[in-house]
Protein backbone atom coordinates (compact mmCIF):
# COMPACT_ATOMS: atom_id res chain seq x y z
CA UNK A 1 -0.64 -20.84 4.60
CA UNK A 2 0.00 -18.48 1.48
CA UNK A 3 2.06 -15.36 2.54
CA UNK A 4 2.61 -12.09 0.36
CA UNK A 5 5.49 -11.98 -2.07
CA UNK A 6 5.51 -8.36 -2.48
CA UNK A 7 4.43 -5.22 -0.38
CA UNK A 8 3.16 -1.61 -1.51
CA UNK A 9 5.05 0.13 1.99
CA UNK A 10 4.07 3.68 1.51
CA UNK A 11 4.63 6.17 1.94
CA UNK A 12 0.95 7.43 3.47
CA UNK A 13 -1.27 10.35 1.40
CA UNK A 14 1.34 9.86 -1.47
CA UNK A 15 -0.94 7.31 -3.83
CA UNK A 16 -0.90 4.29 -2.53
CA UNK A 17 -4.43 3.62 -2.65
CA UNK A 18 -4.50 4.95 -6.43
CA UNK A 19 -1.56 2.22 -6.94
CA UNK A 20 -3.49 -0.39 -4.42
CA UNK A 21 -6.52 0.07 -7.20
CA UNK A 22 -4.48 0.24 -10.44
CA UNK A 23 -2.21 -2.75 -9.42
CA UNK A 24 -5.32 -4.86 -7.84
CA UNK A 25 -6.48 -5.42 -11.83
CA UNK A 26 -4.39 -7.37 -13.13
CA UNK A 27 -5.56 -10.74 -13.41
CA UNK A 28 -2.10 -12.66 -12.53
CA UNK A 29 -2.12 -10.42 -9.26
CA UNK A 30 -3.95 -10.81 -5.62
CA UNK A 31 -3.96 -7.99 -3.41
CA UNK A 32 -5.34 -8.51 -0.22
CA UNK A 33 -9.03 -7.55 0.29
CA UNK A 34 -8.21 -5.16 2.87
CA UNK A 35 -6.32 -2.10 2.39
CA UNK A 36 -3.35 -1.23 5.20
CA UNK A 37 -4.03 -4.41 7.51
CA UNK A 38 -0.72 -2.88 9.18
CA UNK A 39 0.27 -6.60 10.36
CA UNK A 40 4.22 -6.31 9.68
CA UNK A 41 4.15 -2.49 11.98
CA UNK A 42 1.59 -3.79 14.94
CA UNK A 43 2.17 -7.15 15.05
CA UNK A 44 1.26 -9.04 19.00
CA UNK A 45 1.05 -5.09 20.23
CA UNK A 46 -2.60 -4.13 19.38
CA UNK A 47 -3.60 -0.72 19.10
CA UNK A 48 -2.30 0.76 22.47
CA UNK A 49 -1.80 3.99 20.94
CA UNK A 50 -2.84 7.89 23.22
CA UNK A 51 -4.36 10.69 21.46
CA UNK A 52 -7.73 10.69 19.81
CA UNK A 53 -6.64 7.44 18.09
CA UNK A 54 -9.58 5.50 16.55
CA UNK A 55 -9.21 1.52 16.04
CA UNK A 56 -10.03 0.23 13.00
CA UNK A 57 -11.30 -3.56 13.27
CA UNK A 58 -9.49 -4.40 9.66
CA UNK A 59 -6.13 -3.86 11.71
CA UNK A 60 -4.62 -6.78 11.82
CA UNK A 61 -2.04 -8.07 14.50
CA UNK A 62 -1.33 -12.00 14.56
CA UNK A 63 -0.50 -13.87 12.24
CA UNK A 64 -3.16 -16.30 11.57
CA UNK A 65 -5.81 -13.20 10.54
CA UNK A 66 -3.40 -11.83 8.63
CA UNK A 67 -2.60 -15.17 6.52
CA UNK A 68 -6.66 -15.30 5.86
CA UNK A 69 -6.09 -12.40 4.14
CA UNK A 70 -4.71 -14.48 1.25
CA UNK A 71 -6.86 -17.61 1.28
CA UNK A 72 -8.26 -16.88 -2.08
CA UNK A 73 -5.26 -17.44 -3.47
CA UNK A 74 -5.10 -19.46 -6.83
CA UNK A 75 -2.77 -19.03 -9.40
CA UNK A 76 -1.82 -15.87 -9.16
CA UNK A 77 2.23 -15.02 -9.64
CA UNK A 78 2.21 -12.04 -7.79
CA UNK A 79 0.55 -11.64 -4.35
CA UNK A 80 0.78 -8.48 -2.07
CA UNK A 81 -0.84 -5.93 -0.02
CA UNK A 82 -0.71 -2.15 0.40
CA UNK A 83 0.19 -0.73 4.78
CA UNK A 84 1.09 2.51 4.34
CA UNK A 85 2.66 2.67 7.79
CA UNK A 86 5.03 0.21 6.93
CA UNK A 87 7.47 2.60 5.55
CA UNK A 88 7.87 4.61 8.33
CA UNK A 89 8.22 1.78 11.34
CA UNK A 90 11.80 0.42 12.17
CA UNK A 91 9.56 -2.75 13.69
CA UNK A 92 8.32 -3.81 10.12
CA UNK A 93 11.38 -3.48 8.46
CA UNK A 94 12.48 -6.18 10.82
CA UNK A 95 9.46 -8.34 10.54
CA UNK A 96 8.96 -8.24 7.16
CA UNK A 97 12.58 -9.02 6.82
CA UNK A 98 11.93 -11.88 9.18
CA UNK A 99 8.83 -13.35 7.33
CA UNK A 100 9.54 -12.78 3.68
CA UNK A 101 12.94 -11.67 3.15
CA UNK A 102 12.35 -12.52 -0.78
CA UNK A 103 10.12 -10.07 -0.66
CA UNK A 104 9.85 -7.54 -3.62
CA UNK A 105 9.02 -3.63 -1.74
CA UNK A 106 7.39 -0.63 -4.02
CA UNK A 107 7.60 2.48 -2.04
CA UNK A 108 6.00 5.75 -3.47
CA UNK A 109 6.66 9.66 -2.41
CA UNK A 110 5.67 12.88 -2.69
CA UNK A 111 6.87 16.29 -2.10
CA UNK A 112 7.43 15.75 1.42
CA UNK A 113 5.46 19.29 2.78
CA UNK A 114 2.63 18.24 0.62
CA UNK A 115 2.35 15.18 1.95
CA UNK A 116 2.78 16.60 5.28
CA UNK A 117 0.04 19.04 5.11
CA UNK A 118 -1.95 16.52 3.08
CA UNK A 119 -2.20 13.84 6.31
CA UNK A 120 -2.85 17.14 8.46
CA UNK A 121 -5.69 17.90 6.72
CA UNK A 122 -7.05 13.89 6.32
CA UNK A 123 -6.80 14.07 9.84
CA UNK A 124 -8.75 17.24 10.68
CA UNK A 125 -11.44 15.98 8.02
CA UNK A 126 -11.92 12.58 10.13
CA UNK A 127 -12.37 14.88 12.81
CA UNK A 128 -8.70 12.97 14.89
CA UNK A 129 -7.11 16.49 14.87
CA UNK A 130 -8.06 18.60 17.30
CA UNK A 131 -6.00 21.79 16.30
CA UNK A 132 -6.79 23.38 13.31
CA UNK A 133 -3.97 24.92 11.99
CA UNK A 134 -1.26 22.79 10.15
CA UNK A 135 1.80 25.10 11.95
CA UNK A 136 0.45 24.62 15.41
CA UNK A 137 -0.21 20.70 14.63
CA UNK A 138 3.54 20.33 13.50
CA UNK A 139 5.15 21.75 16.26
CA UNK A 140 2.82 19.62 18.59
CA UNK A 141 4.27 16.59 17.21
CA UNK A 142 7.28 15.90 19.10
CA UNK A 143 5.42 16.00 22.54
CA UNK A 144 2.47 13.71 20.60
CA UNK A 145 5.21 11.41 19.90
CA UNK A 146 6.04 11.36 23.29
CA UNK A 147 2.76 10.95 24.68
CA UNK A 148 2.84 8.54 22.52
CA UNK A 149 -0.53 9.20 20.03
CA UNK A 150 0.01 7.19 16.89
CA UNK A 151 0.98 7.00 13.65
CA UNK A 152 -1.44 8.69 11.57
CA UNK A 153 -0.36 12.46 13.85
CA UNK A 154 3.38 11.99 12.75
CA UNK A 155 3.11 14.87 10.12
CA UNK A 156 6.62 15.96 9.82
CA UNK A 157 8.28 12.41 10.91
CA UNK A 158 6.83 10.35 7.76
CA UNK A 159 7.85 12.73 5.09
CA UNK A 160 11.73 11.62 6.18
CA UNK A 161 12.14 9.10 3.23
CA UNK A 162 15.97 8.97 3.15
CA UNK A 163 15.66 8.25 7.30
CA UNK A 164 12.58 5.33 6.45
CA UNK A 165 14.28 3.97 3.18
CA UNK A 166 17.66 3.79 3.93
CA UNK A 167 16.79 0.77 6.47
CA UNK A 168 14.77 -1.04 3.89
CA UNK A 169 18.23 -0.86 1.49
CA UNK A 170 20.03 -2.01 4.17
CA UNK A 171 17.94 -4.73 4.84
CA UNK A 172 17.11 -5.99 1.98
CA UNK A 173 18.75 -6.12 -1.26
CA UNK A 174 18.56 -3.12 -3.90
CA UNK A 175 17.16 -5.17 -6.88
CA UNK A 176 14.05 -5.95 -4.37
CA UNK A 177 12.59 -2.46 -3.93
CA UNK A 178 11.44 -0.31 -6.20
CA UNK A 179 11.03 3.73 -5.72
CA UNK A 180 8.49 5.88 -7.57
CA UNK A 181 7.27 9.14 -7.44
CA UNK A 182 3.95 10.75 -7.07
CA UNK A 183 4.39 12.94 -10.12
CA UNK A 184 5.61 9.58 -12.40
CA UNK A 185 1.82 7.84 -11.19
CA UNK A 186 0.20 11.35 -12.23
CA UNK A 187 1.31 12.00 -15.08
CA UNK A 188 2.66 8.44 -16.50
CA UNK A 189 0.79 5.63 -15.06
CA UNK A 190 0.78 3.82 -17.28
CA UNK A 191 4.75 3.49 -17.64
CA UNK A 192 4.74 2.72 -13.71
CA UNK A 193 2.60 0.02 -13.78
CA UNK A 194 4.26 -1.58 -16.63
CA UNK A 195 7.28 -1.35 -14.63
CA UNK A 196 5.70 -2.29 -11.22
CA UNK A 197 4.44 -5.44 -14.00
CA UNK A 198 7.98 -6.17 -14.95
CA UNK A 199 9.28 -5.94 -11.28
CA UNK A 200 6.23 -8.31 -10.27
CA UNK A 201 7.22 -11.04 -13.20
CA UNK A 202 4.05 -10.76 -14.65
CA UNK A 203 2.44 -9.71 -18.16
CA UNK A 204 3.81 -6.67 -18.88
CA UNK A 205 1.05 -6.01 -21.77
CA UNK A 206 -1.84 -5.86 -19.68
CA UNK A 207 -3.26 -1.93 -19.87
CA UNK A 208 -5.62 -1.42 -16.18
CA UNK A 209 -8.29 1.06 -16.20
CA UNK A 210 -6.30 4.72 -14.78
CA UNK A 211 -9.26 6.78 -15.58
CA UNK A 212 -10.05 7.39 -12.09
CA UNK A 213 -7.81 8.42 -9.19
CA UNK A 214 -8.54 6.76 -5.98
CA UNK A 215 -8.59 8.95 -2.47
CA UNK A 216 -7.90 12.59 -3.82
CA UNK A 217 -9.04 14.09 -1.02
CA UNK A 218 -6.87 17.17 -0.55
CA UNK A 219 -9.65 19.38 -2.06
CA UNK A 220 -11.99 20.88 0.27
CA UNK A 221 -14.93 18.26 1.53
CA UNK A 222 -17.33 21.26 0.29
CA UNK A 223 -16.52 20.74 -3.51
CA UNK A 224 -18.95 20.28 -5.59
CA UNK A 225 -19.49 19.34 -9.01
CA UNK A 226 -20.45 22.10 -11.18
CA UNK A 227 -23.05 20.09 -12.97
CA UNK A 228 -24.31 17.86 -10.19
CA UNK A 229 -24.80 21.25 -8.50
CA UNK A 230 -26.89 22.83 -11.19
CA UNK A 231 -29.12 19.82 -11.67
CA UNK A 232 -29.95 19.74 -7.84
CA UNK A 233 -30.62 23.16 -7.70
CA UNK A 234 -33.29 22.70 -11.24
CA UNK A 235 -34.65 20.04 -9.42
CA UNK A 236 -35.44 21.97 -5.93
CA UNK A 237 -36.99 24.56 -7.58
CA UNK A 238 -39.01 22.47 -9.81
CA UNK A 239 -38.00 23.93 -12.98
CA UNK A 240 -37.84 27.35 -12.34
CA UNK A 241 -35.02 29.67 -13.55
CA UNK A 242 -31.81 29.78 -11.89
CA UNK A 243 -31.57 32.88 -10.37
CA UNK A 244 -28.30 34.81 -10.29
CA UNK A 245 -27.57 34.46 -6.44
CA UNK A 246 -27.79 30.51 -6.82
CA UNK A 247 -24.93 31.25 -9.52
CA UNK A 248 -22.97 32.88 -7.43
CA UNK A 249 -24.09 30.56 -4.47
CA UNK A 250 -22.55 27.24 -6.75
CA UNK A 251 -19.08 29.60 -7.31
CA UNK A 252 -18.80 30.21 -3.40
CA UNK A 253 -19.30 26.36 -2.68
CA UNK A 254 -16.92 25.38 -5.42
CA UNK A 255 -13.06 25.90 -3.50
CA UNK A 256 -9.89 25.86 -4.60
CA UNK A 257 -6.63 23.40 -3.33
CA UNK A 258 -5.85 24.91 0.12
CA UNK A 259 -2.41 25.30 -0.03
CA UNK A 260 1.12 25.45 2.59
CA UNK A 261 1.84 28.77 3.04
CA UNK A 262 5.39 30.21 1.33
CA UNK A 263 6.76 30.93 4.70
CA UNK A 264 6.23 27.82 6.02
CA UNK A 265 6.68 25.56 3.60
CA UNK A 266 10.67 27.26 3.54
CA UNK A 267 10.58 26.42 7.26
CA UNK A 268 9.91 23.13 6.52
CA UNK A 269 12.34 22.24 4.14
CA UNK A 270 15.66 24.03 5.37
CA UNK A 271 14.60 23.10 9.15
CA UNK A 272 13.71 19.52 8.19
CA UNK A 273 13.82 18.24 4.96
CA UNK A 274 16.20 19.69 3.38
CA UNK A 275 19.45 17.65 4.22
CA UNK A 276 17.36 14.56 4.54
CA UNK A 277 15.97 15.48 0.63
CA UNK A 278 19.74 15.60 -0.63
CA UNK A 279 20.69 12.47 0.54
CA UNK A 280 17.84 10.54 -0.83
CA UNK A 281 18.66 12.07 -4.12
CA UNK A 282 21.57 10.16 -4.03
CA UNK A 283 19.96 7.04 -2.56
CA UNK A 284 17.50 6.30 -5.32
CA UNK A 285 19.32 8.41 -8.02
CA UNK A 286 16.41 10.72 -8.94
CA UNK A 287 16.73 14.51 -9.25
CA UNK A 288 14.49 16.10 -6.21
CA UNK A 289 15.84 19.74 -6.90
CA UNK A 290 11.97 20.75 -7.35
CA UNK A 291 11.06 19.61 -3.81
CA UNK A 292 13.59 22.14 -2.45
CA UNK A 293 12.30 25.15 -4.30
């Protein structure tokens, strides 16, 4: 049965599923028809996770499902799949090193509070966090982790890359893993793909569509589109004149990016990031002096 040959590990909420998307195009690469099958971090231990944990039935945990994944296979060069939770767990590491140690690894990260408060708030929205504010969620984590709720509550713990990366370098060789920011995919993706397309072997020419970012969700689930929101309001008052207070009533329902707060996002970096941030500088040679700041 037809394994994967390469592996989009993460890290979670930093565009993955933008990359999953973009990458997915080409026509001399399959991706797997499911999106974070997690096989390589819960492999033969199911979903025996605490907390308000919610299984998801396209987890997959033996081996068998998990080949199916790739049965429609033909003559593709490149074949992979996207588990976010992969870059965090100690346990894949192994077993991906165990079942395809050729394997090529494209890891992707973002400034590391963002991300943090970006799972918090994916979280909240799927209604799996039961405190609402992001400072009393991250100090909750270390007894969660002891309690043992899963992955998707480790806020502070997956936005350690240098911890999480330095075992994929020492397990597998540098020229198989490949490091990219969020800001490169945002404003240059284009240039990463062609790269991930070099790194994969395969035509480097081919352009995919980028015109639409997959699973933004960081902006409030109440924002609307300006537009959208004028035409339903014409339509519910069957063509009469948009009064003033439905102006201001489309401006109220239109929110900004919630944001960390100063305070805490200094917290967060000289309590926890901050050393971990230096040495991963050095680890995948990129200048992360704006992540500090």
């Amino acid at each position: 049965m037809v394994m994967p040959n390469f592996l989009i590990i993460g890290a979670q909420k930093a565009g993955t599923t933008s990359l999953y998307s973009y990458v997915k195009q080409h026509p001399q690469i399959y991706m797997s028809p499911v999106k974070e099958p997690h096989f390589f971090d819960l492999e033969s231990e199911g979903h025996s996770f605490n907390g308000p944990f919610r299984e998801r039935p396209d987890m997959i945990t033996d081996l068998k499902s998990y080949q199916s994944l790739f049965q429609g296979v033909t003559n593709e060069i490149a074949i992979g799949e996207a588990s976010s939770w992969y870059f965090h767990s100690p346990k894949a590491v192994e077993r991906i090193q165990y079942y395809i140690p050729d394997a090529k690894l494209i890891a992707i990260l973002r400034d590391p509070v963002e991300r943090a408060f970006s799972n918090f708030r994916h979280c909240h929205r799927r209604q799996i966090e039961p405190l609402t504010d992001f400072s009393q969620a991250l100090h909750a984590e270390e007894n969660r982790k002891l309690e043992n709720w899963g992955h998707p509550w480790y806020y502070k713990y997956k936005g350690l890359y240098y911890l999480h990366l330095k075992r994929y370098f020492d397990a597998f060789e540098r020229h198989q893993i490949r490091v990219y920011l969020t800001e490169d995919l945002s404003t240059n993706p284009i240039g990463v793909l062609q790269d991930i397309f070099q790194f994969l072997n395969v035509d480097t020419k081919y352009v995919p569509d980028v015109s639409k970012r997959k699973n933004t969700s960081d902006r409030s689930p109440q924002k609307l589109n300006p537009i959208k929101l004028l035409v339903k309001q014409f339509t519910q008052n069957s063509g009469r004149r948009i009064s003033c207070s439905q102006r201001q009533n489309k401006r109220y329902l239109i929110e900004s990016k919630p944001a960390v707060s100063p305070n805490l996002r200094q917290e967060l970096i000289e309590q926890v990031y901050q050393e971990d941030i230096l040495k991963l500088q050095d680890l995948i040679q990129r200048d992360l002096s704006h992540w500090l700041k």
